[in-house]
Protein backbone atom coordinates (compact mmCIF):
# COMPACT_ATOMS: atom_id res chain seq x y z
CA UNK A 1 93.91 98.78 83.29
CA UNK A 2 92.70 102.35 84.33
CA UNK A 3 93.39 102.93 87.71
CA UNK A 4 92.74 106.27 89.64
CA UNK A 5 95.85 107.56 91.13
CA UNK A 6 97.99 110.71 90.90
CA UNK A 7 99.27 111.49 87.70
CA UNK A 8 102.67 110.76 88.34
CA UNK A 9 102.57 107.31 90.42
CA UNK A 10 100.08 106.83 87.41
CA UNK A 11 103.13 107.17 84.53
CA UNK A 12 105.89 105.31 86.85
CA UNK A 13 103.72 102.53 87.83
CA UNK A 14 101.76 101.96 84.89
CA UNK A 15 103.61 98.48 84.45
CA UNK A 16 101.93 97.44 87.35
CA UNK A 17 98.74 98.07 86.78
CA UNK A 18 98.82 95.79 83.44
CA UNK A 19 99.84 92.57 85.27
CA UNK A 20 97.84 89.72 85.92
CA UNK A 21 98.42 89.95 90.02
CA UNK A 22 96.92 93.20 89.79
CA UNK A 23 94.14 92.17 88.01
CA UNK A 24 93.44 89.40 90.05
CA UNK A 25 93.53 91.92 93.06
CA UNK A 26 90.96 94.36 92.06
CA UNK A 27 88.71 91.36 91.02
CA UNK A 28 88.85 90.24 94.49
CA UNK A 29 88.22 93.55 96.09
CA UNK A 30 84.70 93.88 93.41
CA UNK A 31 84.01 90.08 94.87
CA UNK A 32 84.49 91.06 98.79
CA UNK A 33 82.50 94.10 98.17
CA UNK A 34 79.85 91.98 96.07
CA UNK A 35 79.60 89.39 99.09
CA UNK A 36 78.77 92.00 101.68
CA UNK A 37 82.29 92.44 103.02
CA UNK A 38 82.96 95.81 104.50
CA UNK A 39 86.80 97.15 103.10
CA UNK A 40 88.77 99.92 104.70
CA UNK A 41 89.82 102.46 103.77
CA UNK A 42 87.08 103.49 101.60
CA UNK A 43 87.79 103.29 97.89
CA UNK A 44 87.91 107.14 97.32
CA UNK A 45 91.12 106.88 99.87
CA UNK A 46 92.81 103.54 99.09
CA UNK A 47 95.89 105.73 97.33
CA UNK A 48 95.14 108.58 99.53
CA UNK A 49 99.09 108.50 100.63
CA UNK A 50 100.07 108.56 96.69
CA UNK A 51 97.55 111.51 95.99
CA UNK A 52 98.89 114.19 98.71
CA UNK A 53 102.88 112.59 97.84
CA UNK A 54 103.71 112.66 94.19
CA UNK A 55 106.49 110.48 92.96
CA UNK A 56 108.42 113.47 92.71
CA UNK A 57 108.04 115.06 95.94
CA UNK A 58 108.85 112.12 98.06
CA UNK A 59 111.53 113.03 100.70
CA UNK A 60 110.92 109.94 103.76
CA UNK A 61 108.62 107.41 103.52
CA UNK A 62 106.98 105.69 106.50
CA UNK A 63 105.92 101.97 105.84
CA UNK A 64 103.25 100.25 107.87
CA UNK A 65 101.57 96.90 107.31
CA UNK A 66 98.04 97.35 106.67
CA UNK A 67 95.42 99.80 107.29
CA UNK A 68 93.10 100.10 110.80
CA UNK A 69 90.66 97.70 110.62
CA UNK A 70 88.28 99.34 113.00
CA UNK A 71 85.41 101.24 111.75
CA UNK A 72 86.21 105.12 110.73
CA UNK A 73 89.91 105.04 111.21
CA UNK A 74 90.99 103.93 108.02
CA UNK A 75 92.36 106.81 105.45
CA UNK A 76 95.05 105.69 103.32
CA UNK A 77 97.79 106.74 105.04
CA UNK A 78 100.05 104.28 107.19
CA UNK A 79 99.68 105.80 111.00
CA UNK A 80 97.52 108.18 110.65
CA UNK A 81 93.07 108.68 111.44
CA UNK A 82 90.59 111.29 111.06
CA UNK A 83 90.53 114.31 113.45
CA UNK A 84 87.38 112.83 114.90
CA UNK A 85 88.97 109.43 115.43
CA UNK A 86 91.10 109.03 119.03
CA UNK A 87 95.31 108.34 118.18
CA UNK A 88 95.71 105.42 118.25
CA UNK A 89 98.88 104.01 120.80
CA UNK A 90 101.36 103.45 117.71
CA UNK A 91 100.46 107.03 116.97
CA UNK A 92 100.82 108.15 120.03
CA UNK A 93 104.38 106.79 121.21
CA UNK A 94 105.49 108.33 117.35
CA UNK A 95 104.08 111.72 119.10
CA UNK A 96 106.49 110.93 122.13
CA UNK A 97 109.18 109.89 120.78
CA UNK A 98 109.63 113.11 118.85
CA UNK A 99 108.59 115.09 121.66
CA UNK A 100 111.45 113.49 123.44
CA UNK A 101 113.88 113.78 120.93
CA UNK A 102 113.62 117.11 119.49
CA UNK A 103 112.45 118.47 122.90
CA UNK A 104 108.81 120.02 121.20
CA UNK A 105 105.30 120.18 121.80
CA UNK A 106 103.40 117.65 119.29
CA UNK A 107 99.61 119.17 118.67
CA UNK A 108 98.17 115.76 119.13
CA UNK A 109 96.38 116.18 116.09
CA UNK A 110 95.95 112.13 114.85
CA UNK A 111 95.57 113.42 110.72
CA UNK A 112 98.92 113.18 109.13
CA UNK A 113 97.87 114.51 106.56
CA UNK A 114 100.17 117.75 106.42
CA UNK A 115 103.02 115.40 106.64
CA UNK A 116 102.14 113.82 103.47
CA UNK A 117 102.00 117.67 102.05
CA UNK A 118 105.35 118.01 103.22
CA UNK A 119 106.47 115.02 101.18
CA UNK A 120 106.45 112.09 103.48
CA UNK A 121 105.03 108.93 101.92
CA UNK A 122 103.14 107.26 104.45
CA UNK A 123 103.06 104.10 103.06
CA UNK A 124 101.24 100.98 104.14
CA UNK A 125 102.80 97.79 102.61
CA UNK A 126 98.73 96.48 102.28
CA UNK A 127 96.51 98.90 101.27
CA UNK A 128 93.01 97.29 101.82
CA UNK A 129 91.56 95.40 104.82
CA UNK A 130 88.31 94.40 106.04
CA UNK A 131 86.66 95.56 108.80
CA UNK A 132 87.24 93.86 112.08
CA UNK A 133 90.07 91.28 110.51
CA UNK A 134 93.57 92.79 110.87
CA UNK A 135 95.92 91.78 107.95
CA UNK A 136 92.44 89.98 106.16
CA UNK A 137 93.80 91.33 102.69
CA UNK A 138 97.62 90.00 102.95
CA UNK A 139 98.37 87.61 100.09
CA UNK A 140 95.79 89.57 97.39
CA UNK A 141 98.33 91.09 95.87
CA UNK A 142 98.70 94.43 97.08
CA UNK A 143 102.65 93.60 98.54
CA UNK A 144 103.56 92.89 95.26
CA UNK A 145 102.35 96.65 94.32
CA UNK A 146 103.66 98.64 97.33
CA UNK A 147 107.48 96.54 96.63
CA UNK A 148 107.09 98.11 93.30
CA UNK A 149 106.31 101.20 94.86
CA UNK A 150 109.40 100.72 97.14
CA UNK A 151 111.57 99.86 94.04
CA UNK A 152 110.31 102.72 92.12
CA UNK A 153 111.51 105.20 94.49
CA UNK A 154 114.79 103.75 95.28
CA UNK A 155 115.67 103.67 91.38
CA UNK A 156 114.25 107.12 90.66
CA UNK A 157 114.20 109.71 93.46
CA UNK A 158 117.52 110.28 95.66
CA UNK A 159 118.25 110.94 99.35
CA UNK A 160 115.30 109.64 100.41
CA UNK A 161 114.65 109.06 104.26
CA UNK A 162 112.90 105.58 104.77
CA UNK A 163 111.65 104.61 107.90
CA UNK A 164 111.43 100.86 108.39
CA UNK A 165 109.62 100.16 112.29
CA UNK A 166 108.83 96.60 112.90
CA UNK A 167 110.41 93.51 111.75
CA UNK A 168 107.45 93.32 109.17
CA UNK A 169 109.12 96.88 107.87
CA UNK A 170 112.35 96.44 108.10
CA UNK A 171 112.07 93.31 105.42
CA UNK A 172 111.52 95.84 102.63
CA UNK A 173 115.10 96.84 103.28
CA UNK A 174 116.28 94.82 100.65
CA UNK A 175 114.42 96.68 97.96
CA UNK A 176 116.05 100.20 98.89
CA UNK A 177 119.09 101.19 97.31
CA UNK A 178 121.16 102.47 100.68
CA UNK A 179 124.02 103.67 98.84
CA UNK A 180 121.44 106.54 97.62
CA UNK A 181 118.71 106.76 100.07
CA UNK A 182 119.22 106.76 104.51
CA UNK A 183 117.53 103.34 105.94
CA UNK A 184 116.38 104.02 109.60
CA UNK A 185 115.49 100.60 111.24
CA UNK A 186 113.69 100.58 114.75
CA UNK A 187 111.57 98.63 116.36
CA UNK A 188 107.72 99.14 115.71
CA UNK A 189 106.07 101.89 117.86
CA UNK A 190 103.54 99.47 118.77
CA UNK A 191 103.08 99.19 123.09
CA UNK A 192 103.18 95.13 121.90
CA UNK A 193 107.07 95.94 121.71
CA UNK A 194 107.75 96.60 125.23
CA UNK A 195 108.87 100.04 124.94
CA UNK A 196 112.02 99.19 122.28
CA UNK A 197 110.88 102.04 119.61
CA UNK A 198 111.83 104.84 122.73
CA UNK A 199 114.96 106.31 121.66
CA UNK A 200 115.44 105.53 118.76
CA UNK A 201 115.64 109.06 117.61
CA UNK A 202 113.13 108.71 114.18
């Protein structure tokens, strides 16, 4: 199957894209979007995050679960929104938290994308959802993909930082290699967990 991704995710996970789940999963995206269904992120920016990180430039990686589900904050990249789209709190207590540790000024600014430049994979573990239903598109297929994804990078890149917030997160631990690559576990920067991602030092 031809799939549209950066030329180097393209070559490593070419397996992928010739499996049956992953046929199945872009069939049911083309039926949601035939139905009337509104999917985020758009489909220009569903491997946004693998476009501005190439395989080979990967340094951390920052999983989330699935994308925003509201409408215009959805990009492709776990965390982050547009410029003209308010933080939203996860984002926000990230901002904090490094403020806090590292003792700077954070400019606010809610588009990651300049970390993903710098070679930080942000990552979510579902890469579609639609609009107004928050985890709608777990169980397509797409965790099957992004494990590969996981895999891929433990078995081919080294020293790799990977941040695993959330108990949803830190289940991918398994797939990591942490003999080669530094697992950070926290809880997730979410305000639903009570403050426990402060201090963590991530």
């Amino acid at each position: 199957m031809e799939v549209k991704i950066e030329e180097s995710w393209k070559r490593a996970l070419q397996g992928e894209f010739e499996k049956p789940y992953f046929a199945a999963l872009v069939r049911y995206l083309h039926q949601e979007k035939a139905s009337g269904a509104k999917i985020f992120p758009p489909g220009s920016q569903i491997f946004k995050a693998f476009e501005l990180t190439p395989l080979d430039q990967v340094k951390a990686v920052i999983l989330g679960q699935d994308p925003y589900h509201g409408y215009g904050q959805a990009m492709g990249l776990s965390f982050s929104v547009p410029d003209n789209i308010p933080a939203p709190p996860s984002l926000k207590n990230i901002f904090k938290e490094i403020e806090d540790d590292l003792d700077v000024r954070m400019s606010g600014r809610p588009n990651l994308e300049a970390w993903a430049r710098q070679g930080v994979l942000l990552l979510n573990a579902i890469l579609t959802v639609r609009a107004g239903e928050a985890a709608s598109h777990r169980g397509i297929g797409w965790q099957e993909f992004t494990d590969a994804v996981i895999r891929t990078i433990s078995e081919r890149c080294d020293g790799v930082v990977f941040l695993l917030w959330g108990n949803f997160a830190r289940g991918k631990a398994a797939l990591i290699d942490s003999a080669r690559h530094l697992v950070l576990e926290a809880a997730h920067p979410s305000p639903l967990a009570g403050g426990a991602f402060f201090g963590c030092r991530h």
